[in-house]
C-alpha atoms as a PDB file:
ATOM      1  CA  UNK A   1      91.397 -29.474 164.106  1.00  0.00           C
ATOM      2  CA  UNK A   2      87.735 -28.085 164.297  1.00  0.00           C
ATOM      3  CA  UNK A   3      86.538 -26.531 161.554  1.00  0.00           C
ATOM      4  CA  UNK A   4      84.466 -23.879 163.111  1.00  0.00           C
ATOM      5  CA  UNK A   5      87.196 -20.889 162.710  1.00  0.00           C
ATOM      6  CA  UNK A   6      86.894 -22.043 158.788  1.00  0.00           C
ATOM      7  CA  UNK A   7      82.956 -21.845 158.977  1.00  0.00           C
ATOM      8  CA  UNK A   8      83.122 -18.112 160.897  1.00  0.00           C
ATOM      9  CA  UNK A   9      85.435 -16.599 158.122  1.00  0.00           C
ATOM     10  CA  UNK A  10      83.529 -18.205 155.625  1.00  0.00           C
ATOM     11  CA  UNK A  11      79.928 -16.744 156.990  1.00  0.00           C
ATOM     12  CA  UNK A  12      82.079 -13.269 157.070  1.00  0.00           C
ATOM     13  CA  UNK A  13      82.549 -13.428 153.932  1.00  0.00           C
ATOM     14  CA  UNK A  14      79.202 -14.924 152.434  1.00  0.00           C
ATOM     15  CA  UNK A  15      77.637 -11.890 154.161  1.00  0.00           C
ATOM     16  CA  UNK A  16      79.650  -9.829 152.297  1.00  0.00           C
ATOM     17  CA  UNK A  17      78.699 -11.228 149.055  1.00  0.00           C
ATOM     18  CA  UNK A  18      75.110 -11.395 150.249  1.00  0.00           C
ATOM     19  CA  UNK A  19      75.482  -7.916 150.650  1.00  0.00           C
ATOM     20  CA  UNK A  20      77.113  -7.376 147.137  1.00  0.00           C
ATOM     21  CA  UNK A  21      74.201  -9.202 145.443  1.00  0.00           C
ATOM     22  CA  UNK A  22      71.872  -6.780 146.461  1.00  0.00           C
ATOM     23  CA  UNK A  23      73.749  -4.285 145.918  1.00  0.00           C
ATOM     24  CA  UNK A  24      74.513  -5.339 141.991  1.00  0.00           C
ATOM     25  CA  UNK A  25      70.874  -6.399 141.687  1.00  0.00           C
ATOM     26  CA  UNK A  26      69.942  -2.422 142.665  1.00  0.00           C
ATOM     27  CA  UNK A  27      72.062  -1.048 140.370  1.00  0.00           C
ATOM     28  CA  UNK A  28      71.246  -3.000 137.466  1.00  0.00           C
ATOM     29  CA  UNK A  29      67.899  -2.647 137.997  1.00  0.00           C
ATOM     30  CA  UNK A  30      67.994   1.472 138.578  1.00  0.00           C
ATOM     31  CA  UNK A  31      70.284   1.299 135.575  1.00  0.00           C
ATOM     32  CA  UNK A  32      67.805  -0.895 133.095  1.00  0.00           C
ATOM     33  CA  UNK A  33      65.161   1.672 134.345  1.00  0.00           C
ATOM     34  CA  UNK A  34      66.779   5.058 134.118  1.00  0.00           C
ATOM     35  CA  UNK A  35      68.031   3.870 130.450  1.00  0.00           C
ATOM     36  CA  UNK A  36      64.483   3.131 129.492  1.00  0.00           C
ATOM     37  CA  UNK A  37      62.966   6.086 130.870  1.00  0.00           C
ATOM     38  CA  UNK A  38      65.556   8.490 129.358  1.00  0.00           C
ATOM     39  CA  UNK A  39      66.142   6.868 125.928  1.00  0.00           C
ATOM     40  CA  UNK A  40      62.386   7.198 125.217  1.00  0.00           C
ATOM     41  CA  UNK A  41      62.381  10.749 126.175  1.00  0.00           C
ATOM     42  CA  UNK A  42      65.334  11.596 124.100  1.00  0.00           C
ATOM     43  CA  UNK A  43      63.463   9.575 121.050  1.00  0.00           C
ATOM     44  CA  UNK A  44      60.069  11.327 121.238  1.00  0.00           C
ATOM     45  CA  UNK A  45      62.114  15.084 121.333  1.00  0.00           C
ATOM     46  CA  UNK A  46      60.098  16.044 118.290  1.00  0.00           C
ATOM     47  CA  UNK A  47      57.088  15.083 119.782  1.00  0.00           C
ATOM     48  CA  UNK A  48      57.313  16.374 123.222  1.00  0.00           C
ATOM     49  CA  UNK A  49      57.446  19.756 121.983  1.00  0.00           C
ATOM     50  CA  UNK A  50      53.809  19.726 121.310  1.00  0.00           C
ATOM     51  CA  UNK A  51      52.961  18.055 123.787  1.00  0.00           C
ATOM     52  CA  UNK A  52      51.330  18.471 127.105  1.00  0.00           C
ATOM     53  CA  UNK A  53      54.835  18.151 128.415  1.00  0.00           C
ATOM     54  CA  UNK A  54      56.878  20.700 126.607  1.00  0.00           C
ATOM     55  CA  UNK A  55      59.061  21.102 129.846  1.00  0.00           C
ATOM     56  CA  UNK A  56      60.592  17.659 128.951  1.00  0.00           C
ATOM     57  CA  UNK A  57      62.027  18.741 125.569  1.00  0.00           C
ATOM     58  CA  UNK A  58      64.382  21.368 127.610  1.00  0.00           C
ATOM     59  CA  UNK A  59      66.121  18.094 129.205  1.00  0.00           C
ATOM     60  CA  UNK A  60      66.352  15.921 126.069  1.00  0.00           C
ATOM     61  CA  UNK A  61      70.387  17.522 125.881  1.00  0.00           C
ATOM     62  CA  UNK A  62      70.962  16.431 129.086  1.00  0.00           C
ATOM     63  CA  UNK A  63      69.352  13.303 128.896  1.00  0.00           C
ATOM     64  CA  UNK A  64      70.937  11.810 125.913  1.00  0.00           C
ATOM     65  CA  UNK A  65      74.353  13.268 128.021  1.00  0.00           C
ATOM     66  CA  UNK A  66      73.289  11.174 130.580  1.00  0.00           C
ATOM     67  CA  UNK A  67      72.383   8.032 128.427  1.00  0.00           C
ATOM     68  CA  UNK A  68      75.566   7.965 127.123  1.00  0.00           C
ATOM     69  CA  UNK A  69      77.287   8.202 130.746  1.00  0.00           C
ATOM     70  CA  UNK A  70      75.278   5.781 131.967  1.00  0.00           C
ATOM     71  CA  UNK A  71      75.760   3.058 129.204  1.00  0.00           C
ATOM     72  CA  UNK A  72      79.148   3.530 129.259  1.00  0.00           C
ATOM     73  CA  UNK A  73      79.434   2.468 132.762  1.00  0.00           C
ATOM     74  CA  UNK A  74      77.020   0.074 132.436  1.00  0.00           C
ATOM     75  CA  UNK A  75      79.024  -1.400 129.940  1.00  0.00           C
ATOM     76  CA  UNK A  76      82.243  -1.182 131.894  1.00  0.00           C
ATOM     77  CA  UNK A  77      80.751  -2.357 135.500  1.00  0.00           C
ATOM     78  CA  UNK A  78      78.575  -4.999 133.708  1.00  0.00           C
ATOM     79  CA  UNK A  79      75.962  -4.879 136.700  1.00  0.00           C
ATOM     80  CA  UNK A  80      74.139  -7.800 135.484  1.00  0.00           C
ATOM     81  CA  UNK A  81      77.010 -10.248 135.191  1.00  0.00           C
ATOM     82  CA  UNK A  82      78.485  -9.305 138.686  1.00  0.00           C
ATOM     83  CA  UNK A  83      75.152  -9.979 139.810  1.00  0.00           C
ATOM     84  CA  UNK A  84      74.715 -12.913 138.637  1.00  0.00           C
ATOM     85  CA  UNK A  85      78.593 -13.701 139.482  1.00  0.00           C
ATOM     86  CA  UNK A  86      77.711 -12.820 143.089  1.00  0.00           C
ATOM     87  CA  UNK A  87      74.598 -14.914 143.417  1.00  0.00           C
ATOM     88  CA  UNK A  88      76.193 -18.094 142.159  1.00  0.00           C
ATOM     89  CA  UNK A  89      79.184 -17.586 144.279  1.00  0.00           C
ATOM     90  CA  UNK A  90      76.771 -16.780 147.218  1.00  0.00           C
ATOM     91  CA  UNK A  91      74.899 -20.157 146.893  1.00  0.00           C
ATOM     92  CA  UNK A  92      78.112 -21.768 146.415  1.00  0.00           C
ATOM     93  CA  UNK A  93      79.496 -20.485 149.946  1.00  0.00           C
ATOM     94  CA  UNK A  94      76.009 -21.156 151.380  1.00  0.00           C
ATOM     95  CA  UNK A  95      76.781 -24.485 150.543  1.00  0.00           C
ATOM     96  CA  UNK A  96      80.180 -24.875 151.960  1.00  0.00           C
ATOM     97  CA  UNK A  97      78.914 -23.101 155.219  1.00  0.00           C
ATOM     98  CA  UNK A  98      76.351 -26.020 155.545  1.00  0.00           C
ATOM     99  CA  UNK A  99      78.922 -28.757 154.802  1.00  0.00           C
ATOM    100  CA  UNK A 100      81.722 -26.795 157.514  1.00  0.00           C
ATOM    101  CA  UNK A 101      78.917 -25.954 160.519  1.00  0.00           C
ATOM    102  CA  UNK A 102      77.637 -29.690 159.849  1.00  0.00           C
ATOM    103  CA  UNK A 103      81.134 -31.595 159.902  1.00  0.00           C
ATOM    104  CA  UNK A 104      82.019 -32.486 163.859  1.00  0.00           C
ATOM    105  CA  UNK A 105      85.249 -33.705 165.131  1.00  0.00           C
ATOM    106  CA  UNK A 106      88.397 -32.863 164.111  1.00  0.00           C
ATOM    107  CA  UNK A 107      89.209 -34.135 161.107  1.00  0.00           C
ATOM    108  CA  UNK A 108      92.548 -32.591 159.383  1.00  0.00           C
ATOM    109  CA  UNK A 109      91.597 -33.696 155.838  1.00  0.00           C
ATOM    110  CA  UNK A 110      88.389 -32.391 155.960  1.00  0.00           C
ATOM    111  CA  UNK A 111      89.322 -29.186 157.076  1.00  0.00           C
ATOM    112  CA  UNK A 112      92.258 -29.107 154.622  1.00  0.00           C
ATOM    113  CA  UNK A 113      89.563 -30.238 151.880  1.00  0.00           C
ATOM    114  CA  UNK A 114      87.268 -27.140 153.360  1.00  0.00           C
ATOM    115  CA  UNK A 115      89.957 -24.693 153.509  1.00  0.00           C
ATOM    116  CA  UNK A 116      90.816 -25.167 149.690  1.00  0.00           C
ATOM    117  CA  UNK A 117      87.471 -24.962 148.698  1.00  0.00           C
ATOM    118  CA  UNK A 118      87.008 -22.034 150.240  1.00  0.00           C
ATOM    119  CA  UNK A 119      90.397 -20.858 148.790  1.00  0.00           C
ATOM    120  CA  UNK A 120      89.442 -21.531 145.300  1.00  0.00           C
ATOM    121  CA  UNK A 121      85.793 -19.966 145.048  1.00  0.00           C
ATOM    122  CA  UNK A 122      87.206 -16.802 147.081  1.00  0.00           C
ATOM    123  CA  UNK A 123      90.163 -17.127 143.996  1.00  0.00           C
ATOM    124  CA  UNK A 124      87.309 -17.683 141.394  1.00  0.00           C
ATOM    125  CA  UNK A 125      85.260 -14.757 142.618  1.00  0.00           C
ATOM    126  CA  UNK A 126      87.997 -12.421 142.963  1.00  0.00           C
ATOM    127  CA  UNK A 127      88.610 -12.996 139.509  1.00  0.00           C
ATOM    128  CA  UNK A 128      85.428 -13.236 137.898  1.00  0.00           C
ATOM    129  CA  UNK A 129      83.299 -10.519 139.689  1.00  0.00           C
ATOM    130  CA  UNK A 130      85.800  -8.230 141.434  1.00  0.00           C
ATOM    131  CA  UNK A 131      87.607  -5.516 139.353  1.00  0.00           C
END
């Protein structure tokens, strides 16, 4: 049994998770940096009043709104654990890809061996970085 079919879903699927990493790594990022940004205008409110900004002190309501969206969905999604999640499992199926393109012949235990890898880091992935 050649294990090329097993190789093809499993490239489907690490570019999926490929994708995903990027994704999560985005988010967390634009997340970190939106929470930064806002919490330190919503801490100098007294200040930016008499500032040269004063137009900032109108969104401080808003903002602090916002903050407290955003960290509760931060803290919910976890964007920096799924990344993480998604780049180990990534490198993991990288791996596997190498070791199913590389195999030749058609060897039934090795594709069996293959298949439940790639069942049990799919299984492990579902349930560690997908909701």
């Amino acid at each position: 049994m050649s294990t090329q079919p097993l190789a093809d879903q499993i490239k489907r699927e690490y570019r999926k998770w490929a994708f995903s990493t990027k994704v999560y790594g985005t988010i967390y990022v634009m997340v970190r940096a939106f929470l930064i940004i806002a919490t330190s205008i919503v801490a100098a409110q007294k200040n930016l009043s008499e500032s040269s900004a004063p137009f900032l002190a109108n969104w401080v309501p808003v903002l602090a709104v916002l903050v407290t969206i955003v960290t509760s969905i931060d803290t919910w999604m976890k964007p920096r654990d799924k990344w993480r999640g998604f780049m180990e499992d990534r490198d993991d199926l990288s791996d596997l890809v190498i070791r199913a393109e590389s195999s030749h012949g058609d060897d039934a235990g090795l594709f069996d061996s293959l298949r439940n890898e790639f069942k049990k880091l799919r299984s492990r992935h579902r349930s560690k970085n997908v909701y």
